[in-house]
Protein backbone atom coordinates (compact mmCIF):
# COMPACT_ATOMS: atom_id res chain seq x y z
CA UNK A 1 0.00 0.00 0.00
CA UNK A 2 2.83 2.59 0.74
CA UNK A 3 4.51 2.11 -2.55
CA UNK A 4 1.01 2.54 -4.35
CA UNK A 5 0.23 5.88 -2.11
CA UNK A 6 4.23 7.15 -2.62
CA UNK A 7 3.51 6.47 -6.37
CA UNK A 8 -0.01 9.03 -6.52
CA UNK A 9 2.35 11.84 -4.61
CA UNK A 10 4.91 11.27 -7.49
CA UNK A 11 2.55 11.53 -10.43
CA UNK A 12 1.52 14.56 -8.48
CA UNK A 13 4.70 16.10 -8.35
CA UNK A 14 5.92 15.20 -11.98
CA UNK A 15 2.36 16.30 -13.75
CA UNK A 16 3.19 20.14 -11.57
CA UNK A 17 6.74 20.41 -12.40
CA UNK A 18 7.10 18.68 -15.47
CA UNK A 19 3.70 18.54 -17.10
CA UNK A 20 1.74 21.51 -16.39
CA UNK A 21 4.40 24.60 -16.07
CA UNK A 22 7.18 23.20 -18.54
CA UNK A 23 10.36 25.12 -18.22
CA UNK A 24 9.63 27.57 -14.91
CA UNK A 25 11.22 27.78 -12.02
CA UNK A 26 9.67 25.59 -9.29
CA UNK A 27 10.78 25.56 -5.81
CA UNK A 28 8.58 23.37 -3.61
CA UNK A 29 8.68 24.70 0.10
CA UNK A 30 5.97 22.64 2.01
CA UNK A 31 4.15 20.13 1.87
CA UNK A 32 0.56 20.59 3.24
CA UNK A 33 -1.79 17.34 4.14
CA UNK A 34 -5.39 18.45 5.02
CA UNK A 35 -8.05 15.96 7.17
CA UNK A 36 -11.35 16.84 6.15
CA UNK A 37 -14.42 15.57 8.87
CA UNK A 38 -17.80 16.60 7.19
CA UNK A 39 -21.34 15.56 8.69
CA UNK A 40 -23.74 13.58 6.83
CA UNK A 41 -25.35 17.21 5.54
CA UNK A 42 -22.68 18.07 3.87
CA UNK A 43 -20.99 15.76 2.77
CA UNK A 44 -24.32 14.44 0.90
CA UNK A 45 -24.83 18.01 -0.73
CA UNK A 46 -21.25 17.92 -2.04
CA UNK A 47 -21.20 14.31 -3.78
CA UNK A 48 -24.57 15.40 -4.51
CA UNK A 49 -23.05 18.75 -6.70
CA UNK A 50 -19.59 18.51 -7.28
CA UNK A 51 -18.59 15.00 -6.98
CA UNK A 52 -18.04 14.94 -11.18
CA UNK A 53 -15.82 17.64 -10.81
CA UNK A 54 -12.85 15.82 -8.85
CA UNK A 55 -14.22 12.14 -7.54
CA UNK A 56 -11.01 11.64 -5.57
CA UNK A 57 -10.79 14.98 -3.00
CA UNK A 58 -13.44 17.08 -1.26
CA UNK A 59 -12.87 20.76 -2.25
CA UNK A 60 -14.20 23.42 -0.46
CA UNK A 61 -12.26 26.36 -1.79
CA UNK A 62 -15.89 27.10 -4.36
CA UNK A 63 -18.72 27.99 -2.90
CA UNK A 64 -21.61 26.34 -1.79
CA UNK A 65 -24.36 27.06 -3.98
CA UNK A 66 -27.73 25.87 -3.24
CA UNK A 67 -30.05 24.12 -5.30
CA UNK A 68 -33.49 25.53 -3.84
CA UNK A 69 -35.39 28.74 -5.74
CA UNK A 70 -33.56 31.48 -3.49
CA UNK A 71 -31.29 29.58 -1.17
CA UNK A 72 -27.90 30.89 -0.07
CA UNK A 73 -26.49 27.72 1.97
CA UNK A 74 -26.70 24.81 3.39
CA UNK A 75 -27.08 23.57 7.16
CA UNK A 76 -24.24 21.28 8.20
CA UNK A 77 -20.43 21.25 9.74
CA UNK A 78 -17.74 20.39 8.71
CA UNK A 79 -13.91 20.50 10.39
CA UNK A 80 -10.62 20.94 8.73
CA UNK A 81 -7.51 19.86 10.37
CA UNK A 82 -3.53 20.51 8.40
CA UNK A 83 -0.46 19.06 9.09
CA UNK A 84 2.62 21.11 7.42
CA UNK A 85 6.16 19.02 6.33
CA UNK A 86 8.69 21.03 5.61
CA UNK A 87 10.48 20.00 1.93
CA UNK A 88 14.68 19.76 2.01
CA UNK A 89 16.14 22.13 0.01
CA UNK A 90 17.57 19.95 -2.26
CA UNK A 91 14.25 18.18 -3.10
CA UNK A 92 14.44 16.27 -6.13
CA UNK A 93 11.48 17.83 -7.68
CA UNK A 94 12.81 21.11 -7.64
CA UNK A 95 13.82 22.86 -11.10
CA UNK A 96 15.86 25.93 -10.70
């Protein structure tokens, strides 16, 4: 299982530096892992709206956007929790 998850975080890393900005300069700092606890509310309004967008993470960074004539939310909690890693400086993804 580790060499399966090690091998998603390396895709990851070669589709950003490699893939999707070509020849810039990347410098990767950080590395920021985010634990996402949503209640049933929510999390059935978000498969419910944006699972098709991305079915492997929860994104909250849009906004919720209700489906009912004149709604403005939803009712439900959610709780978001971060742990921060600090990269080397010489990490092997970085192109200078």
């Amino acid at each position: 299982v580790g060499n399966h998850l090690n091998s998603v975080y390396s895709r990851a890393l070669i589709e950003i530096a490699y893939n999707k900005y070509g020849n810039t300069k990347i410098v990767f700092n950080r590395v920021v892992y985010q634990l996402l606890q949503a209640d049933e509310n929510v999390y059935a309004y978000y498969m419910t709206m944006h699972s098709y967008d991305d079915p492997h993470s929860t994104r909250l960074d849009e906004p919720f956007i209700s489906s009912v004539q004149g709604g403005v939310g939803l009712v439900g909690a959610y709780t978001l929790d971060s742990l921060v890693h600090i990269l080397p400086e010489n990490f092997v993804f970085d192109r200078y």
